[in-house]
N, C-alpha and C. Protein backbone atom coordinates (compact mmCIF):
# COMPACT_ATOMS: atom_id res chain seq x y z
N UNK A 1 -5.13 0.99 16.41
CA UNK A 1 -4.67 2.06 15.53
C UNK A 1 -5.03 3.40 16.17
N UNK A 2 -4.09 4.58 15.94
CA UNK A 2 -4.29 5.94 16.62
C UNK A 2 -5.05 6.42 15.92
N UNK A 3 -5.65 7.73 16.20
CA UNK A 3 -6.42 8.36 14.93
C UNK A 3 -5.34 8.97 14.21
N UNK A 4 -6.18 9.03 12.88
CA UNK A 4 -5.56 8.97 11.38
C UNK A 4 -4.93 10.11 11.77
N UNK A 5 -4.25 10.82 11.06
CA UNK A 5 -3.48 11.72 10.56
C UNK A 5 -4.01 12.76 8.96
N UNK A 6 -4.43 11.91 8.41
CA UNK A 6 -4.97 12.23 6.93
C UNK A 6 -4.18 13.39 6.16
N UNK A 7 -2.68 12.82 6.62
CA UNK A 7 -1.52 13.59 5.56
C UNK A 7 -1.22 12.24 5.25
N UNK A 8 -0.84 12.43 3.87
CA UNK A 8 -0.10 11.22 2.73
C UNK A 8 1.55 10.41 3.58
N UNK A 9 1.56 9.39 3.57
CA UNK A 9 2.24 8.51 4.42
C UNK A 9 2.90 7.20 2.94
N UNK A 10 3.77 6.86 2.61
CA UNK A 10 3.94 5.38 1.83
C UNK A 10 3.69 4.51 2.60
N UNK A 11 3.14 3.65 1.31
CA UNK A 11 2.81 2.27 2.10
C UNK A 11 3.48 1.04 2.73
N UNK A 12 4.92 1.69 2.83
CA UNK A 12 5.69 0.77 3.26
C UNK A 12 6.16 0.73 4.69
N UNK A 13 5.12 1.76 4.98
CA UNK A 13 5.57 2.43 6.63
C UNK A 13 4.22 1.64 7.29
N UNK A 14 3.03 1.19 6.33
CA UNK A 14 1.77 0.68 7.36
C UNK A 14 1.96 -0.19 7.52
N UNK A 15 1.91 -0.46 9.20
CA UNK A 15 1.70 -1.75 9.67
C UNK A 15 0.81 -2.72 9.38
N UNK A 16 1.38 -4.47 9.90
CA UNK A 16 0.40 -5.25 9.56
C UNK A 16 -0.79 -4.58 10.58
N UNK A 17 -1.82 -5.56 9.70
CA UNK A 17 -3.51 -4.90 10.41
C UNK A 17 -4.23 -3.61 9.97
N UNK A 18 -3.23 -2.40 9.43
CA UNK A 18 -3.78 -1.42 9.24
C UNK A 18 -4.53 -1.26 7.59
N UNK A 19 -5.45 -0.40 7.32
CA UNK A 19 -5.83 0.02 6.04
C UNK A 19 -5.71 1.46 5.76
N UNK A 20 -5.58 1.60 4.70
CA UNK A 20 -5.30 3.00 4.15
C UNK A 20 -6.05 3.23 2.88
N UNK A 21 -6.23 3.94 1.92
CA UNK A 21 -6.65 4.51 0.96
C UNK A 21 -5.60 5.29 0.00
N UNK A 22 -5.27 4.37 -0.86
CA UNK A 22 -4.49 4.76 -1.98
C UNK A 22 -4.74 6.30 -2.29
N UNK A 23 -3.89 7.35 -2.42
CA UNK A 23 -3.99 8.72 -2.74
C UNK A 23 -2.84 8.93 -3.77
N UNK A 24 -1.91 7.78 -4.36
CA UNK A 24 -0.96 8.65 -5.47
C UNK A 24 -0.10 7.31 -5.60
N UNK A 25 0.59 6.99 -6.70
CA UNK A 25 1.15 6.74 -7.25
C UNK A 25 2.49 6.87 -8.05
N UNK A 26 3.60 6.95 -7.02
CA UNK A 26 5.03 7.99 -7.52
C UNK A 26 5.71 7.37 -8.26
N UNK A 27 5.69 6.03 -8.82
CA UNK A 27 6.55 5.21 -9.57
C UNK A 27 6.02 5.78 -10.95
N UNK A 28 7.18 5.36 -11.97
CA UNK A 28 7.13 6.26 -13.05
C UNK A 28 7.31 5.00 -13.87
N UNK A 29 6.83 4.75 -15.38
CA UNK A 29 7.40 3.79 -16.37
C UNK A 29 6.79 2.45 -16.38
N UNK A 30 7.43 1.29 -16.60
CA UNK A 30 6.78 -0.22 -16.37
C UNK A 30 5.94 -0.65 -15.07
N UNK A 31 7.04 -0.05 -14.01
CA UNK A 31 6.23 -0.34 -12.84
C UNK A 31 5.41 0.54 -12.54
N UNK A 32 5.10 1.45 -12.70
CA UNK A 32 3.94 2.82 -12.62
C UNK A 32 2.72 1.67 -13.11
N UNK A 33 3.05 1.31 -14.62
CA UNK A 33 1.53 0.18 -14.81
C UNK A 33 1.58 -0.79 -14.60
N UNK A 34 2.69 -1.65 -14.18
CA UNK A 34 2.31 -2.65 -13.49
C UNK A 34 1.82 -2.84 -11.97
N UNK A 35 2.03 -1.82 -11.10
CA UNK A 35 1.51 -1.48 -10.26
C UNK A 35 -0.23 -1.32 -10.25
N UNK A 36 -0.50 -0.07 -11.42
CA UNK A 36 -2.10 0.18 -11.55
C UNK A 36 -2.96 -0.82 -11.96
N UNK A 37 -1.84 -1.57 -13.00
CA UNK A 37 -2.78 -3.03 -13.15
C UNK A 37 -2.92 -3.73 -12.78
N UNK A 38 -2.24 -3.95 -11.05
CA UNK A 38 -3.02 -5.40 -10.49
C UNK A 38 -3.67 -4.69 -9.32
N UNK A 39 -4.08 -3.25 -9.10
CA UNK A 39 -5.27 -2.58 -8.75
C UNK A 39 -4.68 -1.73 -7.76
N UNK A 40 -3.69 -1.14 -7.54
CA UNK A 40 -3.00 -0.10 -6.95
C UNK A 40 -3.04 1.22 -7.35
N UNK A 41 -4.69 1.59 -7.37
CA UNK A 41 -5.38 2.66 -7.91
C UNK A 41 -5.65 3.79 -7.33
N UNK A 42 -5.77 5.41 -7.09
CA UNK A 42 -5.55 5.76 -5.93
C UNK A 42 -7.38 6.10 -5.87
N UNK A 43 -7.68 6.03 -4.81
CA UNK A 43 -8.73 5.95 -4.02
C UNK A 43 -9.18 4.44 -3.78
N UNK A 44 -8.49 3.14 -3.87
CA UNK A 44 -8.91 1.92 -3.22
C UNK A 44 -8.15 1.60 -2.04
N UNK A 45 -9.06 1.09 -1.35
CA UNK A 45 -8.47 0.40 0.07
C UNK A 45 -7.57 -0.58 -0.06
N UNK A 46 -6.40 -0.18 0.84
CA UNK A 46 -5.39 -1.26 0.50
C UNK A 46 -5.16 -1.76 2.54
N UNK A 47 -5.31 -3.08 2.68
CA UNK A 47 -5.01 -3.42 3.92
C UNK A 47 -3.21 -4.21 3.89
N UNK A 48 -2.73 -3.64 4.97
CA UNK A 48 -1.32 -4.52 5.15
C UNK A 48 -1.02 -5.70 6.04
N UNK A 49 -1.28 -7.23 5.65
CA UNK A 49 -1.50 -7.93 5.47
C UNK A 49 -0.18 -8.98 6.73
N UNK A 50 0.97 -8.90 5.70
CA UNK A 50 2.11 -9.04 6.71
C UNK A 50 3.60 -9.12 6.56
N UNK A 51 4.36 -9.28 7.11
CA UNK A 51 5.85 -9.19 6.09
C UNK A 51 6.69 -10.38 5.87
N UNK A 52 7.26 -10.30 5.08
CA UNK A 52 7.89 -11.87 4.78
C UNK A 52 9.26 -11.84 6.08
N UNK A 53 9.44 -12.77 6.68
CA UNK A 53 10.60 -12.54 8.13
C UNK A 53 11.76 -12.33 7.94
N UNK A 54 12.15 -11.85 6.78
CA UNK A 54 13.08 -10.61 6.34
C UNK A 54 13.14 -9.78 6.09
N UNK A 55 11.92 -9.19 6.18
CA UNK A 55 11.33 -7.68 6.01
C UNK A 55 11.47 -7.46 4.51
N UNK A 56 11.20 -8.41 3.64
CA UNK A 56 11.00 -8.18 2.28
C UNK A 56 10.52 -9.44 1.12
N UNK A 57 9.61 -9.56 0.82
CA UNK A 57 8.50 -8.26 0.30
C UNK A 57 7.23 -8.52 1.23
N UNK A 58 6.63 -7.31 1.33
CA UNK A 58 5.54 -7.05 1.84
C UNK A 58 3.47 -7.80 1.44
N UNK A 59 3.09 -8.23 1.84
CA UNK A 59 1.52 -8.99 1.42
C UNK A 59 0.54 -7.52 1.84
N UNK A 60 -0.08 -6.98 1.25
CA UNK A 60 -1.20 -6.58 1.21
C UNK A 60 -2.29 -7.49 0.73
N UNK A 61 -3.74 -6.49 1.01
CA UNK A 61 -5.23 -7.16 0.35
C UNK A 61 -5.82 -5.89 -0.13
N UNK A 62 -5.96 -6.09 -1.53
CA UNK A 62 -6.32 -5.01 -2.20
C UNK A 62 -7.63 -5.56 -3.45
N UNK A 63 -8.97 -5.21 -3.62
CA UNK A 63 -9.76 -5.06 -4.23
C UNK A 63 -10.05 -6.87 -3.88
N UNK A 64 -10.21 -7.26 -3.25
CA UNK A 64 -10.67 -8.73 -2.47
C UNK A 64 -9.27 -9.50 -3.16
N UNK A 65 -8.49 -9.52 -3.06
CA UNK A 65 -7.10 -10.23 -3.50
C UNK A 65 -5.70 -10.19 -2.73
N UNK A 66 -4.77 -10.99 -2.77
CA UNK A 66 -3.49 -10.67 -1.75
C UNK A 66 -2.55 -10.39 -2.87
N UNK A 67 -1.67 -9.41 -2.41
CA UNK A 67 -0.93 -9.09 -3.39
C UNK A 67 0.15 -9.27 -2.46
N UNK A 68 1.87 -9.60 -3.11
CA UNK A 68 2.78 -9.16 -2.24
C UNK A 68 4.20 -8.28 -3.53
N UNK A 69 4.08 -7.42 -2.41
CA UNK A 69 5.44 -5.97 -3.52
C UNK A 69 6.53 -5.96 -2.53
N UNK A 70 7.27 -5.74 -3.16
CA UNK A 70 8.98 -4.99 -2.63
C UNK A 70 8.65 -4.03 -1.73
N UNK A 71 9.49 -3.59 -0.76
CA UNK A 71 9.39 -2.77 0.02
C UNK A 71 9.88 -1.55 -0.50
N UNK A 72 10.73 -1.55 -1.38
CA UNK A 72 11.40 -0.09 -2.45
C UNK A 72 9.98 -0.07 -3.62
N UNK A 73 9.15 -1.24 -4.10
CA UNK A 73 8.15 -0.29 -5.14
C UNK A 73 6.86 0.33 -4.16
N UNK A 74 6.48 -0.88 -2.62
CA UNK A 74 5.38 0.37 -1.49
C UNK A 74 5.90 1.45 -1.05
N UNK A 75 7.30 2.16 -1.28
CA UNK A 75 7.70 2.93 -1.04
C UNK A 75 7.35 4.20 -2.09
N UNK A 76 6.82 3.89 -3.24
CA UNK A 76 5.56 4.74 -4.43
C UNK A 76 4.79 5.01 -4.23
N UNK A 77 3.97 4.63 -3.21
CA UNK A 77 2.21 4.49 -3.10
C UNK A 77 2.53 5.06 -2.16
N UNK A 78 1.73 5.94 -2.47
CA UNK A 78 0.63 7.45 -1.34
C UNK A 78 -0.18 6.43 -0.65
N UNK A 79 -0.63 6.82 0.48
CA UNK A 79 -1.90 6.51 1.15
C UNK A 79 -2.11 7.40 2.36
N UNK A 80 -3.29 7.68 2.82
CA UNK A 80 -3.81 8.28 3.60
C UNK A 80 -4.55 7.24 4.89
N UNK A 81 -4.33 6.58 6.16
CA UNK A 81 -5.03 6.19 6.91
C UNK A 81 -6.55 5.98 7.11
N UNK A 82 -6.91 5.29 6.99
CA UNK A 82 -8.30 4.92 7.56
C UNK A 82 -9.01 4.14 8.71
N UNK A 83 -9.53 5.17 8.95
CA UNK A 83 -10.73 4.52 10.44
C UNK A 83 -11.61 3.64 9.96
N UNK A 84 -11.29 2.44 10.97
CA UNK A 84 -12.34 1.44 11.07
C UNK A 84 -13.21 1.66 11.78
């Protein structure tokens, strides 16, 4: 990984392997909380995990758990890069 950048990026642009730090939340309505409730909170570490071999949907690991989202709802989530 290059060094960070630490301007706001979606999470549908991080590669597998990388982690980031949730900074925002742009989805609005059902999925706005269904998003926050399975821990897509902004200031938790979210790692990107890998992609399904159609490039949809995406596996993250977020709060010790695998999650996998659409590539149009990680396209909501802020994140900021993080150094390992």
């Amino acid at each position: 990984m290059s060094s960070p950048d630490h301007s706001p990026v979606t999470l549908d642009t991080v590669i597998s392997g990388d982690k980031a730090r949730i900074v925002g939340v742009k989805a609005k309505g059902h999925l706005r909380k269904r998003l926050l409730e399975m821990g897509i909170i902004p200031g938790a570490i979210i790692e990107s995990i890998r992609v399904a071999p159609l490039g949809d949907p995406v596996e993250f690991r977020v709060k010790g758990y695998n999650l996998s989202i659409r590539k149009g709802d990680a396209a909501c989530i802020e994140v900021v890069m993080e150094v390992e």
